[in-house]
PDB file of N, CA and C in Angstrom:
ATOM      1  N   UNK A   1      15.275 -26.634   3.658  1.00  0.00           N
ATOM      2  CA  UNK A   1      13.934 -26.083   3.776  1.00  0.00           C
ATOM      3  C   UNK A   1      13.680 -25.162   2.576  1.00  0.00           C
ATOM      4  N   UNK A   2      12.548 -25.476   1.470  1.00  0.00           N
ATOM      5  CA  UNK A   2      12.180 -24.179   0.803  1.00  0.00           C
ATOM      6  C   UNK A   2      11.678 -23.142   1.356  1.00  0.00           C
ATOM      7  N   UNK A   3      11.924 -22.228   0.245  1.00  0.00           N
ATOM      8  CA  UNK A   3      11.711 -20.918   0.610  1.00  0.00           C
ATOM      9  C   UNK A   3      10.261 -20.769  -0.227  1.00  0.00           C
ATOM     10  N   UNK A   4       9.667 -20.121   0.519  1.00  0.00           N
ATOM     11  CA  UNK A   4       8.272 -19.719  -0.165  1.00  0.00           C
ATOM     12  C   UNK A   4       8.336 -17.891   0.065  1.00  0.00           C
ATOM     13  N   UNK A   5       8.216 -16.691  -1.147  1.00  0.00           N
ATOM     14  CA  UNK A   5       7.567 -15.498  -0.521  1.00  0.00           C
ATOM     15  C   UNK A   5       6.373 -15.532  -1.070  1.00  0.00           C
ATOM     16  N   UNK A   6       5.646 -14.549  -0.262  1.00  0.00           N
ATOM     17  CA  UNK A   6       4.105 -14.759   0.046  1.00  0.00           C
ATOM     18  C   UNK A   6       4.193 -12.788  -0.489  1.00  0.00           C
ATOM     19  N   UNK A   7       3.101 -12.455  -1.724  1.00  0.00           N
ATOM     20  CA  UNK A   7       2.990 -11.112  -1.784  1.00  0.00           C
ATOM     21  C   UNK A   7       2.093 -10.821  -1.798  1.00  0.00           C
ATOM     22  N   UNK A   8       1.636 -10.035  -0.537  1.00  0.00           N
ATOM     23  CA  UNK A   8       0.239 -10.381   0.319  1.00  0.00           C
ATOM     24  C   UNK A   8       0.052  -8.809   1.258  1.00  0.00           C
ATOM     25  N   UNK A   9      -0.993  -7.600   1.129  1.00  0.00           N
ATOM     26  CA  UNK A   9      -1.191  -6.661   1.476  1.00  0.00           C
ATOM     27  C   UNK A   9      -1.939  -6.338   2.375  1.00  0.00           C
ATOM     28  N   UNK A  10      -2.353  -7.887   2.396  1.00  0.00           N
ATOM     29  CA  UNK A  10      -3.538  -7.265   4.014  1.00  0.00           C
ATOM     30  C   UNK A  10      -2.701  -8.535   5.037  1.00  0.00           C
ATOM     31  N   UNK A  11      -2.316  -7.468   5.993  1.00  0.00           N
ATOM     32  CA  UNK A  11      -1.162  -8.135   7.009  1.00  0.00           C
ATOM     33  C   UNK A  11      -1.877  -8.745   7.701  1.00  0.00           C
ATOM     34  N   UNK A  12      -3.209  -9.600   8.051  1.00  0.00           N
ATOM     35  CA  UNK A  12      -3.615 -10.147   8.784  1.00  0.00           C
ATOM     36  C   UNK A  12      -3.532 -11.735   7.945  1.00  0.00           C
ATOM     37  N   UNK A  13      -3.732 -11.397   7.037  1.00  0.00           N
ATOM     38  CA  UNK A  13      -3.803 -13.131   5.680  1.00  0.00           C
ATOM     39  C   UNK A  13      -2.255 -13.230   5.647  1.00  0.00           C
ATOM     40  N   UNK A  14      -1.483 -11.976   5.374  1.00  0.00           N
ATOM     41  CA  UNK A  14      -0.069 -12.519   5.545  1.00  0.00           C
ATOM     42  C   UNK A  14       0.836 -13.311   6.621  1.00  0.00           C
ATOM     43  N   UNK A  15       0.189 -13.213   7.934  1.00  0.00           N
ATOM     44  CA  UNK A  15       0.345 -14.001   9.149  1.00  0.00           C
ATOM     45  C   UNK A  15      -0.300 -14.992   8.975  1.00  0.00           C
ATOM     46  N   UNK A  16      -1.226 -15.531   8.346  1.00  0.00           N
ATOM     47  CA  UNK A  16      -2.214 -16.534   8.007  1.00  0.00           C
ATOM     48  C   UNK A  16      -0.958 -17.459   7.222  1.00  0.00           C
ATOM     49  N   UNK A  17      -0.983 -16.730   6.234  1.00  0.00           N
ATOM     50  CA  UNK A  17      -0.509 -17.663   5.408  1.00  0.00           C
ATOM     51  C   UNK A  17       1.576 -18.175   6.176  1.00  0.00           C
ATOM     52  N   UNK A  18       2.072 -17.603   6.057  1.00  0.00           N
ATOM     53  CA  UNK A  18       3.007 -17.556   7.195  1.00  0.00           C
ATOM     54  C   UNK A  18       3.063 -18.589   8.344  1.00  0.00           C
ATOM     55  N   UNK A  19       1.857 -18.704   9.413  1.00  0.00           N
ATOM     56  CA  UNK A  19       1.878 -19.612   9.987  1.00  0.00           C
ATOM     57  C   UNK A  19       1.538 -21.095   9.192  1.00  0.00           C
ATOM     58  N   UNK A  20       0.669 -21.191   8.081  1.00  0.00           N
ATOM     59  CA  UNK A  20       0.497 -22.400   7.530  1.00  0.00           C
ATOM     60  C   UNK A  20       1.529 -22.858   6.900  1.00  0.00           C
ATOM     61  N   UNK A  21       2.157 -21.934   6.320  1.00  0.00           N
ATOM     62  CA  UNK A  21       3.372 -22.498   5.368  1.00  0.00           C
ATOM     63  C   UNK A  21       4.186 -23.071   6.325  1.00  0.00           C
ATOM     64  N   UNK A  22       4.922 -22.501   7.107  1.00  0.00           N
ATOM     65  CA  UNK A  22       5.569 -22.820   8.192  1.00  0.00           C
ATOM     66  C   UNK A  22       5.137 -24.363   9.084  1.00  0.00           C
ATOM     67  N   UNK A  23       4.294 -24.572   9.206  1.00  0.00           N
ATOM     68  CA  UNK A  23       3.475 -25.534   9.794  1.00  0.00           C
ATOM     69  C   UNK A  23       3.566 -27.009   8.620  1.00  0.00           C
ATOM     70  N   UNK A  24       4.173 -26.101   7.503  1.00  0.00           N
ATOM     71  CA  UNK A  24       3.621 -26.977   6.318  1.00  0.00           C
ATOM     72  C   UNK A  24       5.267 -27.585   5.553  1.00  0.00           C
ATOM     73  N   UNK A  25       6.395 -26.584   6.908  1.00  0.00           N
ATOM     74  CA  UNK A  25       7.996 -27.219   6.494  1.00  0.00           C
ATOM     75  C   UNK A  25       8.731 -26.179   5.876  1.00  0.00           C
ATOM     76  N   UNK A  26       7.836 -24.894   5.762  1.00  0.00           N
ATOM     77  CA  UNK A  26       8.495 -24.023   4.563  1.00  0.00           C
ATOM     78  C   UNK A  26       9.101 -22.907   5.346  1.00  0.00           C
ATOM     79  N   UNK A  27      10.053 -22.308   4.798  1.00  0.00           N
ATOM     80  CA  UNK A  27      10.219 -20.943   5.293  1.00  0.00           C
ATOM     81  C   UNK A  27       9.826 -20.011   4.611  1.00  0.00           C
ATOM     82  N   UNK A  28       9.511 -19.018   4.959  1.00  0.00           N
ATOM     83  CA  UNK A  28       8.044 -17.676   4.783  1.00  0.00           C
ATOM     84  C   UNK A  28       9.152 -16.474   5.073  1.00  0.00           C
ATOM     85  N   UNK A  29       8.611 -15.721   3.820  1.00  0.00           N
ATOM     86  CA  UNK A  29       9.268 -14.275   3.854  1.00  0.00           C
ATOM     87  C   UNK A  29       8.462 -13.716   2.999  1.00  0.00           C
ATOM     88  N   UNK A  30       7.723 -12.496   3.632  1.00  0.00           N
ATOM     89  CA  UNK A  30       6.351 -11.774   3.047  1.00  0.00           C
ATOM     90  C   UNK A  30       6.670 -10.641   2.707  1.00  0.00           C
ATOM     91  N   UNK A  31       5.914 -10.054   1.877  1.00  0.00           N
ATOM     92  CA  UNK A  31       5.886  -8.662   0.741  1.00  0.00           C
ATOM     93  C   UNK A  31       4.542  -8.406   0.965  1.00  0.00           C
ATOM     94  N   UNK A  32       4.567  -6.991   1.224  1.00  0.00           N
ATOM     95  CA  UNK A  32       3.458  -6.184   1.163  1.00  0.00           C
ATOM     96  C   UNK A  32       2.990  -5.389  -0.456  1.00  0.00           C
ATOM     97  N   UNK A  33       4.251  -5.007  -0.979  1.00  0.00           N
ATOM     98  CA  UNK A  33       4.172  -4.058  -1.998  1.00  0.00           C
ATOM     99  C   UNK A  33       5.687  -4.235  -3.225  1.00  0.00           C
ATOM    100  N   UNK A  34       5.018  -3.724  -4.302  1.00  0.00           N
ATOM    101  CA  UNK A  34       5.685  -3.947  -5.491  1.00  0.00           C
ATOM    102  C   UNK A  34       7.138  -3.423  -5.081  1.00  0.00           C
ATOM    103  N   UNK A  35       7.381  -2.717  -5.034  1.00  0.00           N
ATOM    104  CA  UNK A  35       8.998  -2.220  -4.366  1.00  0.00           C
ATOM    105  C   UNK A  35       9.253  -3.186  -3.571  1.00  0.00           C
ATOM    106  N   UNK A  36       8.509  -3.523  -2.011  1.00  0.00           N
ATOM    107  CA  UNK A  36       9.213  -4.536  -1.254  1.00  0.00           C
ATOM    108  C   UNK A  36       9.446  -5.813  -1.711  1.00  0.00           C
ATOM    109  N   UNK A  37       8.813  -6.285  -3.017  1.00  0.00           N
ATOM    110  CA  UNK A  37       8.976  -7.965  -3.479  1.00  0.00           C
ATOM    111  C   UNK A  37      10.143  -7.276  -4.530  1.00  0.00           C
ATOM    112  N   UNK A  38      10.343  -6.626  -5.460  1.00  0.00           N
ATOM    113  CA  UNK A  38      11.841  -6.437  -5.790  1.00  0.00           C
ATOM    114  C   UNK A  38      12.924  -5.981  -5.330  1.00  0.00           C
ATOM    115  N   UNK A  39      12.661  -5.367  -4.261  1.00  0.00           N
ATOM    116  CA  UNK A  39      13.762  -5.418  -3.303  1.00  0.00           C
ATOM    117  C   UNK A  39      14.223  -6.447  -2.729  1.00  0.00           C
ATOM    118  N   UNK A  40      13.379  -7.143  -1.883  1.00  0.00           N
ATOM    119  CA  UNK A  40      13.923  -8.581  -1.815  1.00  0.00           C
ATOM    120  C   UNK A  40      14.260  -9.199  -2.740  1.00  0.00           C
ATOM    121  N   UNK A  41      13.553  -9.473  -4.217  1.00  0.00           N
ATOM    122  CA  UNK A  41      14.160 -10.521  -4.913  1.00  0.00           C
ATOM    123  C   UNK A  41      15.826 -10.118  -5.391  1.00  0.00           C
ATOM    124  N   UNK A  42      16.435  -8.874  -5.558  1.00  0.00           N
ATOM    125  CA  UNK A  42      17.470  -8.206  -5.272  1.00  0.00           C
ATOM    126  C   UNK A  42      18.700  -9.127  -4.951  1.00  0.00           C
ATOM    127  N   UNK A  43      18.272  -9.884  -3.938  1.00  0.00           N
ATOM    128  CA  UNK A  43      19.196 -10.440  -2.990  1.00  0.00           C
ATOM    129  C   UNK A  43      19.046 -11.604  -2.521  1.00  0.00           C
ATOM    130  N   UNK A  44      17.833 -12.143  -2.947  1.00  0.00           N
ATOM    131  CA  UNK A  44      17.152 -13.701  -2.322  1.00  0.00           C
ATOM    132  C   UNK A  44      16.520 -13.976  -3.221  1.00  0.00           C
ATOM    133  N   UNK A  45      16.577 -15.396  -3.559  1.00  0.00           N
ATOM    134  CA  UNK A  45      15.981 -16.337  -4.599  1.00  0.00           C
ATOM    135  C   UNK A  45      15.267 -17.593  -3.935  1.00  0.00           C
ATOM    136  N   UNK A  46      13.871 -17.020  -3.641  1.00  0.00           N
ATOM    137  CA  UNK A  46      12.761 -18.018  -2.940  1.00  0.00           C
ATOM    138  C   UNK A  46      12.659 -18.924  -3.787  1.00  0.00           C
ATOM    139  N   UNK A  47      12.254 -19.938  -3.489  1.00  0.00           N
ATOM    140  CA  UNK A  47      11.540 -21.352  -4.436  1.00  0.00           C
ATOM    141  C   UNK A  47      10.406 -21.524  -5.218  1.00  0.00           C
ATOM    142  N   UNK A  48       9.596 -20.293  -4.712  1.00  0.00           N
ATOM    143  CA  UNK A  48       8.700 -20.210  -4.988  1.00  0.00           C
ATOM    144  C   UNK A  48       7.987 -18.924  -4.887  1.00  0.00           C
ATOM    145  N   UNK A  49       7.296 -18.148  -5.442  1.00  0.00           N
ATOM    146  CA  UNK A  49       6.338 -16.940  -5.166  1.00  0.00           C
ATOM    147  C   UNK A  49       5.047 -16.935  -5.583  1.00  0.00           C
ATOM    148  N   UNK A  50       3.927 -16.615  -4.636  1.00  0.00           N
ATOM    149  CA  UNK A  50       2.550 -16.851  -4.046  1.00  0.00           C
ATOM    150  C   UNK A  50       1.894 -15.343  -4.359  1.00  0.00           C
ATOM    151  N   UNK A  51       1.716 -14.877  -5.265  1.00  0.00           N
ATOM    152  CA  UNK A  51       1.305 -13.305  -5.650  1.00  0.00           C
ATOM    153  C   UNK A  51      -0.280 -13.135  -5.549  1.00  0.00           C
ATOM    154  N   UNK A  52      -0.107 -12.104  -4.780  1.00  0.00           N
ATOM    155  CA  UNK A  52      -1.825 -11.711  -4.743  1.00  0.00           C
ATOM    156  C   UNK A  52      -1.884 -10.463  -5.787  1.00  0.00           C
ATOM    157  N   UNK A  53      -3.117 -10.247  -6.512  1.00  0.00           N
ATOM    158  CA  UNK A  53      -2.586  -9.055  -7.775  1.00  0.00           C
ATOM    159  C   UNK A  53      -2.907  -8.102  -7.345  1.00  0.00           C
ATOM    160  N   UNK A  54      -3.722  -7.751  -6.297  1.00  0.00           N
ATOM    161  CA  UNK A  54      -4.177  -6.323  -5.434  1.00  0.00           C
ATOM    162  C   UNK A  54      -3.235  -5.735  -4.502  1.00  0.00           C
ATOM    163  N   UNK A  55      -2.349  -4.948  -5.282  1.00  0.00           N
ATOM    164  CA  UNK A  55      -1.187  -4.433  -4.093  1.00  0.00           C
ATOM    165  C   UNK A  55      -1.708  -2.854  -3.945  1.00  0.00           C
ATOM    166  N   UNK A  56      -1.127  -1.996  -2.981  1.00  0.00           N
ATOM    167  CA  UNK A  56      -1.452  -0.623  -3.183  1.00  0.00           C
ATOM    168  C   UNK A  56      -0.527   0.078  -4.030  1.00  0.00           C
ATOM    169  N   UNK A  57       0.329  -0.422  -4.410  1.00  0.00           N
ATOM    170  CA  UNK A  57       1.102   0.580  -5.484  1.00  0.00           C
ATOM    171  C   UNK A  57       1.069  -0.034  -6.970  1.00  0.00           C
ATOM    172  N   UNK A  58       0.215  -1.151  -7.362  1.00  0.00           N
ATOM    173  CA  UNK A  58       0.587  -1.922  -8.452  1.00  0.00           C
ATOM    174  C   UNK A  58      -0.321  -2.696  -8.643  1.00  0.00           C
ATOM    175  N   UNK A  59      -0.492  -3.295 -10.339  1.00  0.00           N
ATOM    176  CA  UNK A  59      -1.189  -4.141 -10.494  1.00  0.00           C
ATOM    177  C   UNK A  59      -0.522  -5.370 -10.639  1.00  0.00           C
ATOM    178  N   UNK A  60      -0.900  -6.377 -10.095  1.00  0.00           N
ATOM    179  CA  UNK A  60      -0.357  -7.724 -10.017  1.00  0.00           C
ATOM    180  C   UNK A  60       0.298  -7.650 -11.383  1.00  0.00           C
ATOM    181  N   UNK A  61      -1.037  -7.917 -12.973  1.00  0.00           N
ATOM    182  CA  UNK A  61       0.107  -7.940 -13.488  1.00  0.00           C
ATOM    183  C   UNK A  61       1.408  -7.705 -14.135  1.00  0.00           C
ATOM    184  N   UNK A  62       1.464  -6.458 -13.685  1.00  0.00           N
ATOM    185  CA  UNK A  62       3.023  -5.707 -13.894  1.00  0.00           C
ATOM    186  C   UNK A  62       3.621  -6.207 -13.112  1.00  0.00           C
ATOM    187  N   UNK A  63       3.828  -6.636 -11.829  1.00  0.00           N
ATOM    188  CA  UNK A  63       4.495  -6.739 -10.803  1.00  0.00           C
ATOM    189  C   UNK A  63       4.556  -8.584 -11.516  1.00  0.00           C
ATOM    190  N   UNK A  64       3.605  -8.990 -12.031  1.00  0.00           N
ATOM    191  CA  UNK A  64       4.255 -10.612 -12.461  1.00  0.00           C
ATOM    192  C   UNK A  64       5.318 -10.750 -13.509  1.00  0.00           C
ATOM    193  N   UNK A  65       5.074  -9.626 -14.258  1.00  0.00           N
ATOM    194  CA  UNK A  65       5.857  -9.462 -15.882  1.00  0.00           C
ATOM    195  C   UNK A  65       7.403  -8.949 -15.033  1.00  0.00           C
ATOM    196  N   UNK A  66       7.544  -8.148 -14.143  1.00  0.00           N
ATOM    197  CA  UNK A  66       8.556  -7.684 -13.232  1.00  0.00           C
ATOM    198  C   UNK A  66       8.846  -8.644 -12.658  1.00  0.00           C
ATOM    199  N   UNK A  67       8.729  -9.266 -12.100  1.00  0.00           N
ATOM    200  CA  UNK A  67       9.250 -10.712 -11.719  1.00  0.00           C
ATOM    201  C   UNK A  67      10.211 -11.888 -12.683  1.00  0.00           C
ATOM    202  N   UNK A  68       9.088 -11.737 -14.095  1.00  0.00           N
ATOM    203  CA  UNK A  68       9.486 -12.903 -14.711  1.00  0.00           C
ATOM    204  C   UNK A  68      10.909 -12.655 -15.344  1.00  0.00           C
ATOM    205  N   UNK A  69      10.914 -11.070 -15.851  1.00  0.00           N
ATOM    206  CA  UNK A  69      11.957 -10.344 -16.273  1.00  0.00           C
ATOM    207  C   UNK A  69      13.332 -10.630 -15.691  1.00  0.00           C
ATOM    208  N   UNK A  70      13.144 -10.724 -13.972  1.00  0.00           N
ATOM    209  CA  UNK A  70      14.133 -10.326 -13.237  1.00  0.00           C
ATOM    210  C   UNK A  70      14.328 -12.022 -12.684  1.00  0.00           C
ATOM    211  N   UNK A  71      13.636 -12.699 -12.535  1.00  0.00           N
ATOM    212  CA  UNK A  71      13.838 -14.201 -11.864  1.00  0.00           C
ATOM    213  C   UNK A  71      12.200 -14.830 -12.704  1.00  0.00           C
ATOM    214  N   UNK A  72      13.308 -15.291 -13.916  1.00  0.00           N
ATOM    215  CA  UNK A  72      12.107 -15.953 -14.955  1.00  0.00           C
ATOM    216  C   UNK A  72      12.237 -17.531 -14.395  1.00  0.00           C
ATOM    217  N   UNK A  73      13.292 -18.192 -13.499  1.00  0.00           N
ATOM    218  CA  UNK A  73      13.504 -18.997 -13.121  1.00  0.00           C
ATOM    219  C   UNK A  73      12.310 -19.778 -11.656  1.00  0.00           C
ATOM    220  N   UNK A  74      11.979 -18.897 -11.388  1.00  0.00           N
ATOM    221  CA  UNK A  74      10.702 -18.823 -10.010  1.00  0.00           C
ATOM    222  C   UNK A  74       9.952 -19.187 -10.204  1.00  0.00           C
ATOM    223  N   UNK A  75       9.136 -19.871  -9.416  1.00  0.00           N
ATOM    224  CA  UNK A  75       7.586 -20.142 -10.426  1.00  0.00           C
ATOM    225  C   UNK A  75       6.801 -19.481  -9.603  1.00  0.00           C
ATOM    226  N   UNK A  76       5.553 -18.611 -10.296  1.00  0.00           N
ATOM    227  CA  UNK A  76       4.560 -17.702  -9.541  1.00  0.00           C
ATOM    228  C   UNK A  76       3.674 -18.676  -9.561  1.00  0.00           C
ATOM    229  N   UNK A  77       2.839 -18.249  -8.440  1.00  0.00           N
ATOM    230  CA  UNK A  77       1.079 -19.048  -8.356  1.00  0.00           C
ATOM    231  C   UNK A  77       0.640 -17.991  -7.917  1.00  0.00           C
ATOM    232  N   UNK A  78      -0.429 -17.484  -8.902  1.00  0.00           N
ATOM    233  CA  UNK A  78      -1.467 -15.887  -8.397  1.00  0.00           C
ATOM    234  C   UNK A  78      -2.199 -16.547  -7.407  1.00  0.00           C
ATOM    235  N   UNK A  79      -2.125 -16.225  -6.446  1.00  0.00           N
ATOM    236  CA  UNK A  79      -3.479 -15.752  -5.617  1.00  0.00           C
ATOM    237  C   UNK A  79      -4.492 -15.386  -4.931  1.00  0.00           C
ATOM    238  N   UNK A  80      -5.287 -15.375  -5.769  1.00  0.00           N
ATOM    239  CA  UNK A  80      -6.654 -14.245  -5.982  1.00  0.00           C
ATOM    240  C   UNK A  80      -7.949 -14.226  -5.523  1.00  0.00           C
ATOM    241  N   UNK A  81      -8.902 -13.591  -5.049  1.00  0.00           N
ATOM    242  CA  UNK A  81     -10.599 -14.017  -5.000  1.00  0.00           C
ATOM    243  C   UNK A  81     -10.695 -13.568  -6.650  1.00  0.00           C
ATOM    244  N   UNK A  82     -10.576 -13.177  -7.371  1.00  0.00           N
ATOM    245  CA  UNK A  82     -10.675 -12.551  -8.873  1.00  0.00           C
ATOM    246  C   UNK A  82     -10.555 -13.924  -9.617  1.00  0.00           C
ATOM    247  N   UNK A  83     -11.814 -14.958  -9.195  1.00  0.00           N
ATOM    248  CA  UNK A  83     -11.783 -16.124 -10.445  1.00  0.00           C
ATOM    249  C   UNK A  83     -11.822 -15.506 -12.356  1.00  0.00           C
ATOM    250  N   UNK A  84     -12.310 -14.364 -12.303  1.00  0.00           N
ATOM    251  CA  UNK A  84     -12.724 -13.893 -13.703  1.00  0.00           C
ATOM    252  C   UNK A  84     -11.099 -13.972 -14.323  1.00  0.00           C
ATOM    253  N   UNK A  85     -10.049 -13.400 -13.419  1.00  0.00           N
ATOM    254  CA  UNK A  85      -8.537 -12.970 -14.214  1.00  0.00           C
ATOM    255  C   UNK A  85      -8.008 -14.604 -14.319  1.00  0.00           C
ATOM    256  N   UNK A  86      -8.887 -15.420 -13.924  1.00  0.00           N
ATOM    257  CA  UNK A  86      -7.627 -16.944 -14.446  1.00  0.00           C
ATOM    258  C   UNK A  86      -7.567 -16.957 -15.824  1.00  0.00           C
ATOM    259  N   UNK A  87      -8.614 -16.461 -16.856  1.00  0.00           N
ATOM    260  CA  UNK A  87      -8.378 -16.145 -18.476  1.00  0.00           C
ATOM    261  C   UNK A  87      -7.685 -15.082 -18.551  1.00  0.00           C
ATOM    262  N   UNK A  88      -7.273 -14.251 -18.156  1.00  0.00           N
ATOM    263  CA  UNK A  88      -7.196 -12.898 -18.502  1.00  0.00           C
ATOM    264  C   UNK A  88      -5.654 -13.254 -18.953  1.00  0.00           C
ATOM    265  N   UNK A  89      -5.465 -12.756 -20.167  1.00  0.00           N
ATOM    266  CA  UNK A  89      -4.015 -13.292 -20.847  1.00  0.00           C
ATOM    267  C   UNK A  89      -3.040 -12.231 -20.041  1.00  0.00           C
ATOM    268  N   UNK A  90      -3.160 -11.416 -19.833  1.00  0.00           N
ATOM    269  CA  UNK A  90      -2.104 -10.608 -18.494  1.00  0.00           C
ATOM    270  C   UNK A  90      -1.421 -11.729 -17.639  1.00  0.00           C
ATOM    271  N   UNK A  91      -2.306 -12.320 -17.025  1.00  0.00           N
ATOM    272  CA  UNK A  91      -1.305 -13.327 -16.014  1.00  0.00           C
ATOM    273  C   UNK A  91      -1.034 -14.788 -16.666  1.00  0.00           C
ATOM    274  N   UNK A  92      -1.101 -14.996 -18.093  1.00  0.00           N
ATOM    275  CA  UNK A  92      -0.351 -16.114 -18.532  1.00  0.00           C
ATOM    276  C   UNK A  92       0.837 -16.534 -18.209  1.00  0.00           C
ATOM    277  N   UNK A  93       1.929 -15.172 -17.712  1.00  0.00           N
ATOM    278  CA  UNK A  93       2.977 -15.386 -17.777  1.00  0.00           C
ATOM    279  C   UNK A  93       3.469 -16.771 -16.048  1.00  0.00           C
ATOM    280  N   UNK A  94       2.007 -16.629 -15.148  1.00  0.00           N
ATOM    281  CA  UNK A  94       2.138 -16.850 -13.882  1.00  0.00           C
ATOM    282  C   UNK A  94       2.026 -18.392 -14.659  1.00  0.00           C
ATOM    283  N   UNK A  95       2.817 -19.224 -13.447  1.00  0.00           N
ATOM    284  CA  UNK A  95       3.069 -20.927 -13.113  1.00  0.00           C
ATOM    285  C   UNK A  95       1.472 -21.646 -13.004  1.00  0.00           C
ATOM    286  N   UNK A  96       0.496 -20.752 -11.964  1.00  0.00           N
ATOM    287  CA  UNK A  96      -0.083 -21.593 -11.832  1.00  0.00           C
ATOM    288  C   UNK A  96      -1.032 -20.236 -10.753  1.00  0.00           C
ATOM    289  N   UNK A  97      -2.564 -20.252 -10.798  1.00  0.00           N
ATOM    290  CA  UNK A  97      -3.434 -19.999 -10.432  1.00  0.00           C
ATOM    291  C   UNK A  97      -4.386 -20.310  -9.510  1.00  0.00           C
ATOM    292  N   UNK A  98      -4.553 -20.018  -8.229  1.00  0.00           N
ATOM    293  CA  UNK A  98      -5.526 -20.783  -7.308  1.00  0.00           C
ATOM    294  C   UNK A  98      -6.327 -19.433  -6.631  1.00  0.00           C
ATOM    295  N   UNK A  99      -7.339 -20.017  -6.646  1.00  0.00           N
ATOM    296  CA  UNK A  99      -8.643 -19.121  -5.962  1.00  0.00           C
ATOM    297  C   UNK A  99      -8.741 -18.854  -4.248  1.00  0.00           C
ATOM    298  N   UNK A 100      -8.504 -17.578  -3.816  1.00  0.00           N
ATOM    299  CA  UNK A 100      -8.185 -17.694  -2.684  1.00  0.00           C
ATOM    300  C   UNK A 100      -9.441 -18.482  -1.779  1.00  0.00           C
ATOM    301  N   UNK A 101      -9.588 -18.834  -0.632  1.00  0.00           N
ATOM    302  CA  UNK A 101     -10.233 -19.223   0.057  1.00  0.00           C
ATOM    303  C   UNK A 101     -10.552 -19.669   1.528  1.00  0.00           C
ATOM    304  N   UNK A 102     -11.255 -19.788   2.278  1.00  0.00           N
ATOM    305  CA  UNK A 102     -10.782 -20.135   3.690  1.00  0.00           C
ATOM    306  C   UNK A 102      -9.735 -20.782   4.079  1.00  0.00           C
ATOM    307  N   UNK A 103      -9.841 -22.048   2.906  1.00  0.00           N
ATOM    308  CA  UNK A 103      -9.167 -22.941   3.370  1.00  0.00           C
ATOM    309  C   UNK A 103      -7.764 -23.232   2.442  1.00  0.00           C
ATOM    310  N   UNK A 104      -6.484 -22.779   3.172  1.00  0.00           N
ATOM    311  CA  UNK A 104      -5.287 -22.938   1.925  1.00  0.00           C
ATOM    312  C   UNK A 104      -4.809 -24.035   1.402  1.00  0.00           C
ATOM    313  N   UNK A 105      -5.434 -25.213   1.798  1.00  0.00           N
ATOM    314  CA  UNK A 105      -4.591 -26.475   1.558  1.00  0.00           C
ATOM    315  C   UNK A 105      -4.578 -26.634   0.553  1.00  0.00           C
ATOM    316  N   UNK A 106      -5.450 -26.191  -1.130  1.00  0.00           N
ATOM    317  CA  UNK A 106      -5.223 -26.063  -2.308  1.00  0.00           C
ATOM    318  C   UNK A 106      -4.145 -25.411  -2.883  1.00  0.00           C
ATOM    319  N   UNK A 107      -3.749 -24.200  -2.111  1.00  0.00           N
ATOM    320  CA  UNK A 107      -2.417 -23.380  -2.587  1.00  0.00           C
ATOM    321  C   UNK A 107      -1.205 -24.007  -1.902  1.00  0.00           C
ATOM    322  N   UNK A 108      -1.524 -24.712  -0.777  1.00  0.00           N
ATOM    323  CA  UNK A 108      -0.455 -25.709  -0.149  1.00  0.00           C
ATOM    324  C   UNK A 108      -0.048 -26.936  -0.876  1.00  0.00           C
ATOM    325  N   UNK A 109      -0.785 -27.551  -1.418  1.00  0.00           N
ATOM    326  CA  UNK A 109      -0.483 -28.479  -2.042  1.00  0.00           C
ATOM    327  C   UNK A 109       0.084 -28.048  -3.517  1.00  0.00           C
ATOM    328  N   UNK A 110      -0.657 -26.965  -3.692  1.00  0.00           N
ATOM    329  CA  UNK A 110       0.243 -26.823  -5.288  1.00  0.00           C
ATOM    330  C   UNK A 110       1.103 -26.293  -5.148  1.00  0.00           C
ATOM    331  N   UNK A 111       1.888 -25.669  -3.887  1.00  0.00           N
ATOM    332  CA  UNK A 111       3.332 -25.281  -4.214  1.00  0.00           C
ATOM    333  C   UNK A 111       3.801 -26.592  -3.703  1.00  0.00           C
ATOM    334  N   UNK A 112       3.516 -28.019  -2.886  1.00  0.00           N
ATOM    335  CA  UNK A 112       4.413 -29.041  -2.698  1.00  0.00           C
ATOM    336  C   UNK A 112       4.849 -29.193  -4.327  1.00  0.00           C
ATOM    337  N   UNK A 113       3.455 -29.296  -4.911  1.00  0.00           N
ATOM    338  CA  UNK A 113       3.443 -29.925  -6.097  1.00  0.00           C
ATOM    339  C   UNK A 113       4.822 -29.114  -7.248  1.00  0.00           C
ATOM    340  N   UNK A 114       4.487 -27.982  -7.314  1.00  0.00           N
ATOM    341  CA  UNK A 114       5.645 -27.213  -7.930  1.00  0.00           C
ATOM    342  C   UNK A 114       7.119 -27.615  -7.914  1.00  0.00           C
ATOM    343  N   UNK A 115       7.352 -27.777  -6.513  1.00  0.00           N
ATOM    344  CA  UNK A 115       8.666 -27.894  -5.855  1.00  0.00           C
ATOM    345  C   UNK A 115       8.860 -28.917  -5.811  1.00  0.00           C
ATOM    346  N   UNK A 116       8.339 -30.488  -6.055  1.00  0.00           N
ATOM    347  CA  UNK A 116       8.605 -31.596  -6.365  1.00  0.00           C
ATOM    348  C   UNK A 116      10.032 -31.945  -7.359  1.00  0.00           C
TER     349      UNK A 116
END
């Protein structure tokens, strides 16, 4: 089973997303905040990481450049309602970009797609 973490600050979308992934074959392990996603990565090497850039202690993209530093091997997918930051050369360093939305089956399918 892959591992998907989800870094996600409003705990109601983080159960959201959680139950879909799950539903979707994956196993789910969620981050609220820049400390809690390097703390975990510390010790666990997900398949994948799902970054939202609005954390309360951090801006996504420090917390992506902190990532890539520490597990350049991961592939990130930002995301965001912030269509304006898919140019924004700050998050170049991310895998892959999707626009948040009601409906996740776009961010679902692009992490099958990743992990292929």
């Amino acid at each position: 089973m892959k591992k998907v973490l989800i870094v996600e600050d409003e705990n109601n979308l983080l159960k959201l997303y959680d139950m879909e992934f799950n539903d979707a074959g994956f196993e789910v392990h969620g981050c609220s905040t820049k400390a809690e996603t390097l703390e975990y990565l510390k010790n666990n090497n997900p398949d994948i990481i799902i970054l939202d850039i609005k954390l309360p202690d951090n801006k996504g993209s420090e917390l992506l450049l902190k990532i890539k530093e520490v597990k350049n091997e991961i592939p990130v997918i930002i995301y965001t309602a912030y269509t304006n930051l898919r140019h924004d050369r700050n998050f170049w360093a991310a895998d892959d970009f999707v626009i948040k939305s009601g409906d996740i089956f776009e961010l679902i399918t692009k992490v099958k797609t990743k992990l292929l």
